[in-house]
Each structure stands twice: as structure tokens, then as C-alpha cells.
C-alpha atoms as a PDB file:
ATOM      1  CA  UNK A   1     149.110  78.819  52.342  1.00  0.00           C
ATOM      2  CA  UNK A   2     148.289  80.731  55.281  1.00  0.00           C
ATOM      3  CA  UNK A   3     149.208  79.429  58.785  1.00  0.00           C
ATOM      4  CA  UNK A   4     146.213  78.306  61.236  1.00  0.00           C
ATOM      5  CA  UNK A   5     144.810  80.977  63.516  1.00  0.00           C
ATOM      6  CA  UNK A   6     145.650  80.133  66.706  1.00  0.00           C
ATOM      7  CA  UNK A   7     142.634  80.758  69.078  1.00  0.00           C
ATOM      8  CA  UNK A   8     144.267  80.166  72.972  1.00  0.00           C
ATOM      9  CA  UNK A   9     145.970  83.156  72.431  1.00  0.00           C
ATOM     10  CA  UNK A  10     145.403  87.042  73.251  1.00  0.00           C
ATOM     11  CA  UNK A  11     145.754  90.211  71.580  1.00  0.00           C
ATOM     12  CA  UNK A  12     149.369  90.637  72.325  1.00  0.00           C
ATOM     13  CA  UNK A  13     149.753  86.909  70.986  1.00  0.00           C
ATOM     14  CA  UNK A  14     150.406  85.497  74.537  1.00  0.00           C
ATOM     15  CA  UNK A  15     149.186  82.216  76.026  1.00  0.00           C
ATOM     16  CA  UNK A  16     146.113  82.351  78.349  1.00  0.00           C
ATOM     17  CA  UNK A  17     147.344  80.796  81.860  1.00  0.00           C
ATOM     18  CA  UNK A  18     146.140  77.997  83.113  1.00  0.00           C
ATOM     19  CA  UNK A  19     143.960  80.524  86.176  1.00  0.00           C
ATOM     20  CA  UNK A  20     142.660  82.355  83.274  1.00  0.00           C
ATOM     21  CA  UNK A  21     141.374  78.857  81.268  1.00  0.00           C
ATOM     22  CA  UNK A  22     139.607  77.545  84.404  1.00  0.00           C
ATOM     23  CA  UNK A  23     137.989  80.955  84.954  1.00  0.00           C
ATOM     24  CA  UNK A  24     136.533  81.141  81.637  1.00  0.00           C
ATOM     25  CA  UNK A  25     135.360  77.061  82.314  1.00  0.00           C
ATOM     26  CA  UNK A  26     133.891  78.278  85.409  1.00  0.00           C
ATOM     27  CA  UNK A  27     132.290  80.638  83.857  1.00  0.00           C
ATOM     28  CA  UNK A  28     130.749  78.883  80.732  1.00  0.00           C
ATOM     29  CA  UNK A  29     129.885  76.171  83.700  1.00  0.00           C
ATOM     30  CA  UNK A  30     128.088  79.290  85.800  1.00  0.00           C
ATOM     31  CA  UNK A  31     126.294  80.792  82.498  1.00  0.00           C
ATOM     32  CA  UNK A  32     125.095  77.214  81.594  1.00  0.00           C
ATOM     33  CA  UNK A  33     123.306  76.592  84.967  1.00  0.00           C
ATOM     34  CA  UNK A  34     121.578  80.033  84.627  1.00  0.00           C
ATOM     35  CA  UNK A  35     120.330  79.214  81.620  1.00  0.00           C
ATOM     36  CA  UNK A  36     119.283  75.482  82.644  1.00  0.00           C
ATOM     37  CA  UNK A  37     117.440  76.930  85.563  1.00  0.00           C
ATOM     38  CA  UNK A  38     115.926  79.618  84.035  1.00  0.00           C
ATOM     39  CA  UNK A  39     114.423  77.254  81.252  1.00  0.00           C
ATOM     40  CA  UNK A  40     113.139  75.129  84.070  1.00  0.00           C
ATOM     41  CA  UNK A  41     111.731  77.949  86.511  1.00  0.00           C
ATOM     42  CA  UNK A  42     109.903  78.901  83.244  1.00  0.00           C
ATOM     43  CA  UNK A  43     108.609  75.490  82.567  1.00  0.00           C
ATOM     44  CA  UNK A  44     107.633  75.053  86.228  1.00  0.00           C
ATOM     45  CA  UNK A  45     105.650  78.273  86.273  1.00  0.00           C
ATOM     46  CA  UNK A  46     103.640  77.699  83.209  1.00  0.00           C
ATOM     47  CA  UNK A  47     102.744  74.034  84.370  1.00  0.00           C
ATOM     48  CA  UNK A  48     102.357  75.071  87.825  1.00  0.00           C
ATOM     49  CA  UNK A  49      99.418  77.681  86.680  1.00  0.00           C
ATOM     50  CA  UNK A  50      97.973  75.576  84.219  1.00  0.00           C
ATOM     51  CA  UNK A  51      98.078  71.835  85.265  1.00  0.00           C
ATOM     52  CA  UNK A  52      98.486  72.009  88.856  1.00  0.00           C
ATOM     53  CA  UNK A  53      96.255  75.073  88.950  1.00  0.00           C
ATOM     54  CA  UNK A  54      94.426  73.827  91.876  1.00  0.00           C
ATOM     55  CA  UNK A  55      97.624  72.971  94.057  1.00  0.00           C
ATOM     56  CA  UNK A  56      98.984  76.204  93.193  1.00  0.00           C
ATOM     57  CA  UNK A  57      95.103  77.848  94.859  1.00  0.00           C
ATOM     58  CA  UNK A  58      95.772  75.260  97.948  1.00  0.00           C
ATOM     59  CA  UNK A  59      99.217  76.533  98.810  1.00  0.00           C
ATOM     60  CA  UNK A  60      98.204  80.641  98.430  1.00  0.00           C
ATOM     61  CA  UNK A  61      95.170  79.744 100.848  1.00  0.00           C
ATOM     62  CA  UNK A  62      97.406  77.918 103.320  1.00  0.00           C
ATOM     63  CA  UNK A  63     100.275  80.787 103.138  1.00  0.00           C
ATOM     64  CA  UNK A  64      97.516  83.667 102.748  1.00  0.00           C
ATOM     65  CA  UNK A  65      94.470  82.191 104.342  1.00  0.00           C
ATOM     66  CA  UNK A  66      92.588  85.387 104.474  1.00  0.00           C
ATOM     67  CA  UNK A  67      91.871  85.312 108.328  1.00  0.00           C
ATOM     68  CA  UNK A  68      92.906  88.512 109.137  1.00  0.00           C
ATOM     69  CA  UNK A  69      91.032  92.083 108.928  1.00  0.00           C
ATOM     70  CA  UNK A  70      91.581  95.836 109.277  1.00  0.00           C
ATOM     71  CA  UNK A  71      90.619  97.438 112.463  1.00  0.00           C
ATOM     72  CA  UNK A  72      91.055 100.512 114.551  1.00  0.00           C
ATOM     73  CA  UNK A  73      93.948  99.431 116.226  1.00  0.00           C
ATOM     74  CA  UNK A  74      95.632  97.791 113.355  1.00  0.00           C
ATOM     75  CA  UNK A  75      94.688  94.399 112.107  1.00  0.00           C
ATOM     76  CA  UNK A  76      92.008  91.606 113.549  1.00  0.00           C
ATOM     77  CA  UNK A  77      91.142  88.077 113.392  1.00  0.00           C
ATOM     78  CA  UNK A  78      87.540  87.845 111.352  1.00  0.00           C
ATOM     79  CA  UNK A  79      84.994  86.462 113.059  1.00  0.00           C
ATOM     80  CA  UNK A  80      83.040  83.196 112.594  1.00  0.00           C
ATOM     81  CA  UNK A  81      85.798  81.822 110.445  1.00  0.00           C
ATOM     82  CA  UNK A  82      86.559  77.978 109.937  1.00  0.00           C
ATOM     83  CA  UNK A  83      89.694  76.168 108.568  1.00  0.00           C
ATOM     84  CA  UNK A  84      92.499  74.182 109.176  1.00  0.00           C
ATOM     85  CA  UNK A  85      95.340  76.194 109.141  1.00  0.00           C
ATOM     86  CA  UNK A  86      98.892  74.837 108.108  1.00  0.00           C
ATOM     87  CA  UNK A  87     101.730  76.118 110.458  1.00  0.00           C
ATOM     88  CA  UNK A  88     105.359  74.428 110.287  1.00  0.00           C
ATOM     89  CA  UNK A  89     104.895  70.946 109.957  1.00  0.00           C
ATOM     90  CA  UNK A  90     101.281  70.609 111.124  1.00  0.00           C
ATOM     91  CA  UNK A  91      97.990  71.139 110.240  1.00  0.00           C
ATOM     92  CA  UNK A  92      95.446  72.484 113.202  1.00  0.00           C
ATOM     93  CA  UNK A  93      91.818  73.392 112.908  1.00  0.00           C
ATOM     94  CA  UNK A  94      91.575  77.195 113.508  1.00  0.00           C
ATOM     95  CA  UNK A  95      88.312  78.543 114.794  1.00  0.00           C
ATOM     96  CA  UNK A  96      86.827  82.530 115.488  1.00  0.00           C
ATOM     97  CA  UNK A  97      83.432  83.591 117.605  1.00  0.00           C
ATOM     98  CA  UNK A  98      80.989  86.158 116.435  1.00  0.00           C
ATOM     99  CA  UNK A  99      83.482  88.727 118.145  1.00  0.00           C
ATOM    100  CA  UNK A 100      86.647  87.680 116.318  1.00  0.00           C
ATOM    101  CA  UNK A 101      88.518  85.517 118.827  1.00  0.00           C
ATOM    102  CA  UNK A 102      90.479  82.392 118.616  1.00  0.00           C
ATOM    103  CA  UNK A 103      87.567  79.922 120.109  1.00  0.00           C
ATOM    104  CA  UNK A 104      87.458  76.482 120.928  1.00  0.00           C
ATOM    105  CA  UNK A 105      86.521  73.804 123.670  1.00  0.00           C
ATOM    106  CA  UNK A 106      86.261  75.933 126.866  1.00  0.00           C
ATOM    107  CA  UNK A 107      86.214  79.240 125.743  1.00  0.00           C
ATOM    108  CA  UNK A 108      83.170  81.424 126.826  1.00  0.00           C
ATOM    109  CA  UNK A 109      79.747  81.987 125.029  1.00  0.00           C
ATOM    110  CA  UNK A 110      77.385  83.915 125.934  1.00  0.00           C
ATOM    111  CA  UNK A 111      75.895  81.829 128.748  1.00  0.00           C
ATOM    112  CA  UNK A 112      79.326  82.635 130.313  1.00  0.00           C
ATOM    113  CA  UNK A 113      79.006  86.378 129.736  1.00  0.00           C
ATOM    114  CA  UNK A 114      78.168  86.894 133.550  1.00  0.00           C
ATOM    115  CA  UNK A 115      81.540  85.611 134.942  1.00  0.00           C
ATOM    116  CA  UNK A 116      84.489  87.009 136.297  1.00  0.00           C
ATOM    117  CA  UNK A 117      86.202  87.968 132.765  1.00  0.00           C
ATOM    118  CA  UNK A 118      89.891  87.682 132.329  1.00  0.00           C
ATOM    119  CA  UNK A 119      91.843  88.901 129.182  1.00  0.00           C
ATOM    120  CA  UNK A 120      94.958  86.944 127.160  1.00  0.00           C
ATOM    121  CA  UNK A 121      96.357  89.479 125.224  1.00  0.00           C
ATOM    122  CA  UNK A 122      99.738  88.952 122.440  1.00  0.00           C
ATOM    123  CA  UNK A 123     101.002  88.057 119.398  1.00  0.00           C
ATOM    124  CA  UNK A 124     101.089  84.991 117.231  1.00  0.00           C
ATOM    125  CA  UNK A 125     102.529  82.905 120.261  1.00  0.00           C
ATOM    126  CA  UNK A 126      99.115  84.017 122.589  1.00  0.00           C
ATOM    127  CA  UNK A 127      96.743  83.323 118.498  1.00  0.00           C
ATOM    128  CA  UNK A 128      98.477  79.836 119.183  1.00  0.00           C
ATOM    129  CA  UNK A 129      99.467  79.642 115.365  1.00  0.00           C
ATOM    130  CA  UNK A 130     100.815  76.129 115.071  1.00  0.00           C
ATOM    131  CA  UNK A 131      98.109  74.528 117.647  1.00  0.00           C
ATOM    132  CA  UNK A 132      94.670  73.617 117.989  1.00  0.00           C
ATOM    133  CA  UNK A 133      92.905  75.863 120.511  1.00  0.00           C
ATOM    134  CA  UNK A 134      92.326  72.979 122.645  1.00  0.00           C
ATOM    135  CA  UNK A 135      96.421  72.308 123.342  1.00  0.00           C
ATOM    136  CA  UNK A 136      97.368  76.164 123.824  1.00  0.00           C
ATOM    137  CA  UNK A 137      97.943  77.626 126.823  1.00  0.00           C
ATOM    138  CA  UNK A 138      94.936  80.395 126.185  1.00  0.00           C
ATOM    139  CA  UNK A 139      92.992  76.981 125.856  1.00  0.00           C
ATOM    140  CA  UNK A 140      94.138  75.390 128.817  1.00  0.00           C
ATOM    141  CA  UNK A 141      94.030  78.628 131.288  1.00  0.00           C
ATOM    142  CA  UNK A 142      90.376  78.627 129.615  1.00  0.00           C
ATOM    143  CA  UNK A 143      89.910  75.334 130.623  1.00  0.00           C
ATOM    144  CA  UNK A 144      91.028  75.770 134.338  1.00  0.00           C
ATOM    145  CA  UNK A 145      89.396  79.069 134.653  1.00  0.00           C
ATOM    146  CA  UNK A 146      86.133  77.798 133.646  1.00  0.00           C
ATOM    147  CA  UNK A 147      86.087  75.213 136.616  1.00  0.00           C
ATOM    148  CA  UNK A 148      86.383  78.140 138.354  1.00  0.00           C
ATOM    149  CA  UNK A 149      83.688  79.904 137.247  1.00  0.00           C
ATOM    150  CA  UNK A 150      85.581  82.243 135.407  1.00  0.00           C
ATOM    151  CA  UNK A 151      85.800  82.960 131.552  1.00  0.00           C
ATOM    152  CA  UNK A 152      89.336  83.806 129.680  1.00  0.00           C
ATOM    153  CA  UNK A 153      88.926  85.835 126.152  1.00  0.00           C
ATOM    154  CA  UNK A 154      91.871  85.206 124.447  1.00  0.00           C
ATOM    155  CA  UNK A 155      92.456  88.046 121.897  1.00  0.00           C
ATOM    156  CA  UNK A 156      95.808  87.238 120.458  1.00  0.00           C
ATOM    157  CA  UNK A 157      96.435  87.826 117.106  1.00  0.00           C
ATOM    158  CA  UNK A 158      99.727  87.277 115.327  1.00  0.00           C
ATOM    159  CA  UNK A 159     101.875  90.425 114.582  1.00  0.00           C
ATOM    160  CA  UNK A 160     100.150  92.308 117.732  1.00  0.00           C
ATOM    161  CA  UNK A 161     102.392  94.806 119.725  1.00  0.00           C
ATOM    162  CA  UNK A 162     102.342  96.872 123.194  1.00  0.00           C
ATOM    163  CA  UNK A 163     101.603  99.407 120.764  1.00  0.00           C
ATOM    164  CA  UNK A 164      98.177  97.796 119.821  1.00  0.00           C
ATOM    165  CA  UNK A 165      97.713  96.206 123.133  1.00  0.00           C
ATOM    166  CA  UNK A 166      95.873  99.155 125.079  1.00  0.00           C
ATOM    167  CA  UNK A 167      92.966 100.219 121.665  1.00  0.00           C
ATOM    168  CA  UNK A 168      92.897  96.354 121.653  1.00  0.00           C
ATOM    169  CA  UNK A 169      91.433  95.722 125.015  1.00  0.00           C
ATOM    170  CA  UNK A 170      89.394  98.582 125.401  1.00  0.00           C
ATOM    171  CA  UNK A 171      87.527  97.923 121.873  1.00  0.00           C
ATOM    172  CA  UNK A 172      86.994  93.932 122.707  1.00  0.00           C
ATOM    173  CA  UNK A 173      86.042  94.996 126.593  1.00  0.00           C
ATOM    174  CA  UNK A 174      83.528  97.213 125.029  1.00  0.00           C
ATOM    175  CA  UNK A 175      82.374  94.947 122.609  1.00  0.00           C
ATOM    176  CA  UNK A 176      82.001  92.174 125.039  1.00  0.00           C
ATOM    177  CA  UNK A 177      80.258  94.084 127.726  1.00  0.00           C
ATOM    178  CA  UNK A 178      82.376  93.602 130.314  1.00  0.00           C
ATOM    179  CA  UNK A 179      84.989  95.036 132.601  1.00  0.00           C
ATOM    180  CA  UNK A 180      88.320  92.358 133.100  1.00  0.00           C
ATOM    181  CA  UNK A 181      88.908  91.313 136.479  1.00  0.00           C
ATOM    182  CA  UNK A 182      92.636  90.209 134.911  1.00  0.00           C
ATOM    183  CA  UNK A 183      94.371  90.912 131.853  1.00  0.00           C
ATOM    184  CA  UNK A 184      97.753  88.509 131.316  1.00  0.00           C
ATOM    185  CA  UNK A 185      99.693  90.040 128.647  1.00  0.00           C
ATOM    186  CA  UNK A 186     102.234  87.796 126.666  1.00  0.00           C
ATOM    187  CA  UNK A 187     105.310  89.555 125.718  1.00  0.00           C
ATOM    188  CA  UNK A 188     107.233  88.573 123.138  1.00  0.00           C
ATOM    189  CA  UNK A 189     111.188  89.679 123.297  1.00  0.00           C
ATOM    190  CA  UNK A 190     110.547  90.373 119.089  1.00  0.00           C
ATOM    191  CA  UNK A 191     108.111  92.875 120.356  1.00  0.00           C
ATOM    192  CA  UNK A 192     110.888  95.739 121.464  1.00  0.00           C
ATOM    193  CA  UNK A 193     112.667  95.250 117.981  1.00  0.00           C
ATOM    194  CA  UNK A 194     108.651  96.024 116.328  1.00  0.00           C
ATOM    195  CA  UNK A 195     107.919  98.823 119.228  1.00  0.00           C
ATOM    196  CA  UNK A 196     110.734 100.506 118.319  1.00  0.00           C
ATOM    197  CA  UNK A 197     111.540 100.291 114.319  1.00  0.00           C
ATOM    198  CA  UNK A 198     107.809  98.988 112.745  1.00  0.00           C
ATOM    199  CA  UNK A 199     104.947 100.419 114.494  1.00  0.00           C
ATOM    200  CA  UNK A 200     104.124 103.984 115.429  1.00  0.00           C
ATOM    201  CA  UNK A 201     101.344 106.029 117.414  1.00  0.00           C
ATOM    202  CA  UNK A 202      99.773 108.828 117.306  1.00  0.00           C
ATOM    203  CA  UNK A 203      98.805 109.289 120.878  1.00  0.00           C
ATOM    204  CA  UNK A 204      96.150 107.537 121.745  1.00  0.00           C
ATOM    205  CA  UNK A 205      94.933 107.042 118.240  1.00  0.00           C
ATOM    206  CA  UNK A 206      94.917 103.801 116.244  1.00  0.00           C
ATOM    207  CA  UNK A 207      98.723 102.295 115.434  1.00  0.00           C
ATOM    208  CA  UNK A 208     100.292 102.688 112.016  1.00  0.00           C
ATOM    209  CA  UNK A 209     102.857 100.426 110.262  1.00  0.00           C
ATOM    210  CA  UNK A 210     105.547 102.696 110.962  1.00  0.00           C
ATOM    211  CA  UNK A 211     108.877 102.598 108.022  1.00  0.00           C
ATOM    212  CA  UNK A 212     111.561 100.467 109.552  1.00  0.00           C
ATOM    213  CA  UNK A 213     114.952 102.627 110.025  1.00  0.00           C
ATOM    214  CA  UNK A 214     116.860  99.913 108.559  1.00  0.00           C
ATOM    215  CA  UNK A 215     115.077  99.131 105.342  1.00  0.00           C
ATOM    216  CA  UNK A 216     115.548  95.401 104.014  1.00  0.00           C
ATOM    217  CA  UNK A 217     115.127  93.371 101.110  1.00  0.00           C
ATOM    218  CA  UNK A 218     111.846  92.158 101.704  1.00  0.00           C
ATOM    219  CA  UNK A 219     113.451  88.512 101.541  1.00  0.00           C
ATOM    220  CA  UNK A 220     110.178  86.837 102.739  1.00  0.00           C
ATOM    221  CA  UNK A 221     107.413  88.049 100.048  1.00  0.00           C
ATOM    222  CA  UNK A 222     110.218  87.028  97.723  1.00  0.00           C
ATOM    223  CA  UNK A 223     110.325  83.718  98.747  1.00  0.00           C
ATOM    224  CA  UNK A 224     106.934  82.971  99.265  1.00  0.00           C
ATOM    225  CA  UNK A 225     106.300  83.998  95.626  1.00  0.00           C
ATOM    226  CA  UNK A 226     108.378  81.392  94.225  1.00  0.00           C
ATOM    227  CA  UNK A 227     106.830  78.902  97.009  1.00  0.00           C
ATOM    228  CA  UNK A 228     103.196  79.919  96.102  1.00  0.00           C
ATOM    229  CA  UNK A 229     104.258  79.821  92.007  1.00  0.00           C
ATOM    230  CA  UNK A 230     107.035  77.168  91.694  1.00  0.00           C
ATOM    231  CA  UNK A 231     105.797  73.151  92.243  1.00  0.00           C
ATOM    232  CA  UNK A 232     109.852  72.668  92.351  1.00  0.00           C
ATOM    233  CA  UNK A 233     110.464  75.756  95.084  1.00  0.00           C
ATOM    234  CA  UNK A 234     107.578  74.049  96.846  1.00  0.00           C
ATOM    235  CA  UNK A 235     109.101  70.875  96.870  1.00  0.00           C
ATOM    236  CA  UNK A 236     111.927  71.873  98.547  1.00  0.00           C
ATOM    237  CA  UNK A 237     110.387  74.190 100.829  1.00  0.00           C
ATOM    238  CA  UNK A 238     108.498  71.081 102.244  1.00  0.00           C
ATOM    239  CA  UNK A 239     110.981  68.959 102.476  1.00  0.00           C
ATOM    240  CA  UNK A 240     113.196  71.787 104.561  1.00  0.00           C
ATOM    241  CA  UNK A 241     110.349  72.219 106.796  1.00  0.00           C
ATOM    242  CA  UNK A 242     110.566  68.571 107.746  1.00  0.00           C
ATOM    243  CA  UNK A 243     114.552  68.703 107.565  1.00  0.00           C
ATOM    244  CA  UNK A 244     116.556  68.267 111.479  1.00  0.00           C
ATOM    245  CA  UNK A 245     117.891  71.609 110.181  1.00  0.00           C
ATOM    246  CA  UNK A 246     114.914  73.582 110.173  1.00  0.00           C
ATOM    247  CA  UNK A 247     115.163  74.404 113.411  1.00  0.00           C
ATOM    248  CA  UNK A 248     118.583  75.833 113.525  1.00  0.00           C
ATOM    249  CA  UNK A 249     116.350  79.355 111.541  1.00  0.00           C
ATOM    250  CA  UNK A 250     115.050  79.890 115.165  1.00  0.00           C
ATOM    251  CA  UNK A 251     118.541  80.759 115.981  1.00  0.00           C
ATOM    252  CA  UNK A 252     120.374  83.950 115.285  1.00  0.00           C
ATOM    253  CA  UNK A 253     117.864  86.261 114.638  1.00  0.00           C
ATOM    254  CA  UNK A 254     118.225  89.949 115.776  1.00  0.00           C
ATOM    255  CA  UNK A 255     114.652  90.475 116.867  1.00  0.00           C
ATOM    256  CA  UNK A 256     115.876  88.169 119.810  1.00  0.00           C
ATOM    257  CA  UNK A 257     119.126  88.551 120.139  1.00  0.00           C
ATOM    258  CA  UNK A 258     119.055  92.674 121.872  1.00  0.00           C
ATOM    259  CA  UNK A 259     119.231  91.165 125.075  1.00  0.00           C
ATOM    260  CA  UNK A 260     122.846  89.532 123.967  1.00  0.00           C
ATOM    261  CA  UNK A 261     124.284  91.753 121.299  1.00  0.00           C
ATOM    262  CA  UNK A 262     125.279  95.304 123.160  1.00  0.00           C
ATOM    263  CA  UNK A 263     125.533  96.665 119.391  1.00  0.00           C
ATOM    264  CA  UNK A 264     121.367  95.562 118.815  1.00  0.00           C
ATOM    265  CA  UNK A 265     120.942  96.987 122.475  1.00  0.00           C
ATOM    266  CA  UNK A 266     122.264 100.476 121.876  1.00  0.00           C
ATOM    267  CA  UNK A 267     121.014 100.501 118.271  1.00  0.00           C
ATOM    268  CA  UNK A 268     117.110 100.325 119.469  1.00  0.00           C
ATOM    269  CA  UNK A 269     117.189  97.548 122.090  1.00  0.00           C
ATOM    270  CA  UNK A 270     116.951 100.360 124.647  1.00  0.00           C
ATOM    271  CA  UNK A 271     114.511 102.823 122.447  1.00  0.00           C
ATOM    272  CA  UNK A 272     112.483 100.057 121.964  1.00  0.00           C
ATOM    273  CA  UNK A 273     112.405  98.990 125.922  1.00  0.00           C
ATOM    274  CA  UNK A 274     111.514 102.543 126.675  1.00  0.00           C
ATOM    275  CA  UNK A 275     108.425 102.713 124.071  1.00  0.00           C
ATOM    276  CA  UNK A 276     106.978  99.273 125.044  1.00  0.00           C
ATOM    277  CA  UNK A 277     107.111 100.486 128.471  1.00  0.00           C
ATOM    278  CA  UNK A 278     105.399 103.320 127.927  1.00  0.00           C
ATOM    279  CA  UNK A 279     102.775 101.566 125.745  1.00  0.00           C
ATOM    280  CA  UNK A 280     102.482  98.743 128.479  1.00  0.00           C
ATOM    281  CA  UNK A 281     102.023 102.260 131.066  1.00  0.00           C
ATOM    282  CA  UNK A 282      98.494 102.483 129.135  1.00  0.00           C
ATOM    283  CA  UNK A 283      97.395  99.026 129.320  1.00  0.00           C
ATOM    284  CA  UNK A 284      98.145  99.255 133.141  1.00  0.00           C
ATOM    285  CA  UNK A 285      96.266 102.656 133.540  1.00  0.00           C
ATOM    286  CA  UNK A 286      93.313 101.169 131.154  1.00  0.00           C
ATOM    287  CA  UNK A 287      93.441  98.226 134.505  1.00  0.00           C
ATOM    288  CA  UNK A 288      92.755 100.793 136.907  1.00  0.00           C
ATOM    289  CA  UNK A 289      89.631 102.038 135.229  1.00  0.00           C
ATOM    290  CA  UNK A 290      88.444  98.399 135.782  1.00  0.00           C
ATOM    291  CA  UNK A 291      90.011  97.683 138.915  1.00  0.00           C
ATOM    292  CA  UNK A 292      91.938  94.904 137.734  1.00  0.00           C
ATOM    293  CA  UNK A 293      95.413  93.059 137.550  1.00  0.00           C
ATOM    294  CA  UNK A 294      97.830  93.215 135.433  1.00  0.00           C
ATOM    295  CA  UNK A 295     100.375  90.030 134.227  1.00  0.00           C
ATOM    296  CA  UNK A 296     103.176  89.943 132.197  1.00  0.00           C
ATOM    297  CA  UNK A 297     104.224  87.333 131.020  1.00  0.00           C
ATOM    298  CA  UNK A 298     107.826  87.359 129.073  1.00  0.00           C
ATOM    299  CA  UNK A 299     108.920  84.341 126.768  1.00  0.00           C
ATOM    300  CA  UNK A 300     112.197  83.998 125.039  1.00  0.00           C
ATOM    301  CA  UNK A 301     113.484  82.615 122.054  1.00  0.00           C
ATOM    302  CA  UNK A 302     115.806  79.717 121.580  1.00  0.00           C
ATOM    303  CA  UNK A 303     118.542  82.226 121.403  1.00  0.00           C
ATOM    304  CA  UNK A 304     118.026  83.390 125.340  1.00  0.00           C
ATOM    305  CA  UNK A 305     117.278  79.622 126.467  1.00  0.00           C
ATOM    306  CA  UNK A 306     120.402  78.321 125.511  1.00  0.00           C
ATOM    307  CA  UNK A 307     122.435  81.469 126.623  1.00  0.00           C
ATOM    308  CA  UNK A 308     123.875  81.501 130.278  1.00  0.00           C
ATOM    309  CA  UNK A 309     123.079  84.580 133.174  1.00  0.00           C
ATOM    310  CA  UNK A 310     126.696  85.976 131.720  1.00  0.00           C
ATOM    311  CA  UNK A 311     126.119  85.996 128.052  1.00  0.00           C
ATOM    312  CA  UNK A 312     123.252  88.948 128.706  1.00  0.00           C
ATOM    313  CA  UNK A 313     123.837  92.583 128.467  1.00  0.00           C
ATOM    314  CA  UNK A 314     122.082  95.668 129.873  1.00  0.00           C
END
């Protein structure tokens, strides 16, 4: 009678160590959980398109709500749009005029078309993404100005650069029929890292998406697919978003963090200071045409609130 094969041994007919038994646990433990969540990824994406089909519509038009447009000078807010835009952890009712602006309660109309015009030009902070138009600042300086007898335009739009900045307020100036007495521009700090690595220009014609020199994993499509697709991913997504520890992602990032990281500086902190400047140069020059003053207005990020006068470098 043959003797039993003995199957905790190798080739060479030694003993597998103890380290070498717990790897290949770990292992069967690792290969088992891929498999388990791969089943149930599957499972959630077939139920997710079939019977929660209409969820699944709800969350692409609150991610992707369609409210942006091609223009000249990039990209544009379409006009006479409606909705209630989710942002965060709130939901805000998001309005455009004829002209493509962010409108509300104060802003002009046409009856308003003969005052002294002033222009709030910047990104998403200046849109007010996150806030009705009412509680923004464009909506309060609207507000104030109109007791005045004076009219504010607010043409923010999220993603919008010094690079844009210039086309943009000649085109809506034109458009309008007016000539600014004031244009406050909103700076972003996130706008050097974009100046100098995401948008280019071809003199004075409209701005490009430019190729980034450090090319990422785009880690944000990725993970809004499997928000958009996944009822589970979703889930989770949510209940980060309401999480105390959602807003330690505000910290950290390097689209902030030039004006503290010497590294970041020298990398394109500086090339990107120098191109926004020179972008900014236009906008200023555009002012003269018109006769009218320029503001700048710089805000930070959580990063450069909670940083002290020492901690910056330049």
C-alpha cells in the first residue's frame, strides 16, 4: 500500500513556513473578496440600469446637468435655463437670463440696461455653485448696487481662467450694449496651477484646453462613473458627503498649495504667476478702452487660511 501524499509540502519535500501558510491565507482571503465584489458590482449595475433606471437618470442630471455650452472663449452658461442644482450637501435653485448669466432677485433686466454697469467676472466660486443667487456675494453686491442705481452682471462660470477672462468681457459687454464703469475680477489661487499647465492661447484668439505637463489618471471621471452607475458607490458617496471628514478633501491639494510648497512654486507656481499676469494685463487694457476700474479680488483655500505669514514662500 502506498503511503499518503503529503500536500503541505514543496518540491524539494520541505515544510511550507508558517510566513509562507499565512501568505497563501491572505491571499485566498484577497482573491475571495475580488470575486465577492465583483459579483456584487455586477449585480448592482444590472439592477441599477434596469430597476432603479430612473434614479440612475436623476443622479447623471444632477452630476452632468447640461448647463454649460461652447463659446468663443471656451465654455458658457446657457441661457434661460431652470433647475435646482445639487452642490455638496445642498440643493439650490440655479437660474440664467436671455444672455446666459447666473440671474436672480436683484440682478438687472432690461429696464436696468441704462445704469452705471459693473462686471463680476471668475470661476465656479464668482457662478456661486453651492448657493442660491440670492445668498452669493454677486447677489448681494447686486443687491447693494441696485440701491444705488447701479446694475452688477455677474458672468462667472465655473472652470473660467485669466486666460478666458479678457474674450469673456468683451463678448458679454458687446452683447449687453454697454461699456463697464467697474469690472471686479475674482481670482482663484487654483487659477495659476490652470494658467499655467491646462489652458493655452493663441494670442488674442479664443482659449484652448491646453494638455497638462503632468498627465494624471483621470481619477474623477472614474469615480463619477461608478457614482452615476453603482446604487452601492452612490450610497457611500452620499453618506461621505455628509461625513465630519469630508471636509478634510479641501486640504492638501496642489492647485493651492504653490504659495507653500517651494517645489509646486518653481515647478509652475512662478510660470503660472507670470501668464495670469499677463492675461490679467489684457483685461486691464480692455478697462481703459472703457474708462473703467479694475478689482481684484484674491481668495484662498483652506490650505492658506490656516497657514501662518512664515509658512509662505516666494
Amino acid at each position: 500500500m502506498l503511503p499518503p501524499v503529503r500536500t503541505d509540502r514543496t518540491i524539494d519535500g520541505q515544510q511550507p513556513t508558517n510566513r509562507e501558510l499565512a501568505l497563501k491565507s491572505v491571499l485566498r482571503f484577497v482573491a475571495l473578496a475580488l470575486a465577492v465584489a465583483a459579483i456584487t458590482l455586477m449585480l448592482d449595475l444590472i439592477l441599477t440600469a434596469t430597476l432603479f433606471s430612473g434614479l440612475k437618470k436623476s443622479w447623471a442630471e444632477a452630476a452632468w446637468p447640461g448647463v454649460y455650452t461652447s463659446a468663443a472663449h471656451h465654455h458658457d452658461l446657457v441661457p434661460n435655463r431652470e433647475i435646482t442644482r445639487v452642490w455638496g450637501r445642498g440643493r439650490n435653485p440655479w437660474k440664467t437670463d436671455r444672455f446666459g448669466f447666473r440671474t436672480g432677485t436683484c440682478a438687472p433686466g432690461e429696464p436696468e440696461k441704462g445704469r452705471k454697469a459693473i462686471i463680476v467676472v471668475g470661476d465656479s466660486f464668482a457662478e456661486a455653485l453651492g448657493s442660491s443667487y440670492e445668498q452669493s456675494f454677486a447677489g448681494l453686491m447686486a443687491c447693494d448696487a441696485g440701491m444705488q442705481g447701479k446694475a452688477v452682471h455677474n458672468l462667472g462660470v465655473a472652470s473660467h481662467r485669466p486666460a478666458i477672462y479678457h474674450q469673456k468681457v468683451r463678448a458679454a459687454a458687446e452683447r449687453l450694449g454697454i461699456a463697464p464703469a467697474e469690472i471686479f475680477v475674482f481670482l482663484d489661487l487654483s487659477d495659476i496651477d490652470d494658467d499655467a499647465t491646462v489652458y493655452l492661447t493663441d494670442g488674442d484668439r479664443a482659449a484652448d484646453p491646453g494638455t497638462r505637463v503632468d498627465w494624471k489618471i483621470p481619477w474623477t471621471e472614474i469615480g463619477q462613473f461608478f457614482v452615476n452607475n453603482f446604487a452601492s458607490v452612490h450610497l457611500v458617496h452620499d453618506l461621505s458627503v455628509f461625513s465630519s471628514l469630508h471636509g478634510r478633501k479641501s486640504f492638501g491639494r496642489a492647485p493651492a498649495r504653490w504659495t507653500l510648497d517651494p517645489a509646486l512654486l518653481e515647478s509652475w507656481g512662478r510660470r503660472g504667476l507670470e501668464i495670469a499676469g499677463g492675461n490679467l494685463d489684457k483685461l486691464v487694457a480692455l478697462c481703459r478702452e472703457w474708462h473703467c476700474r479694475v478689482t481684484l479680488v484674491v481668495y484662498p483655500w483652506p490650505d492658506n487660511v490656516a497657514v501662518t505669514r512664515r509658512d509662505i514662500v516666494g
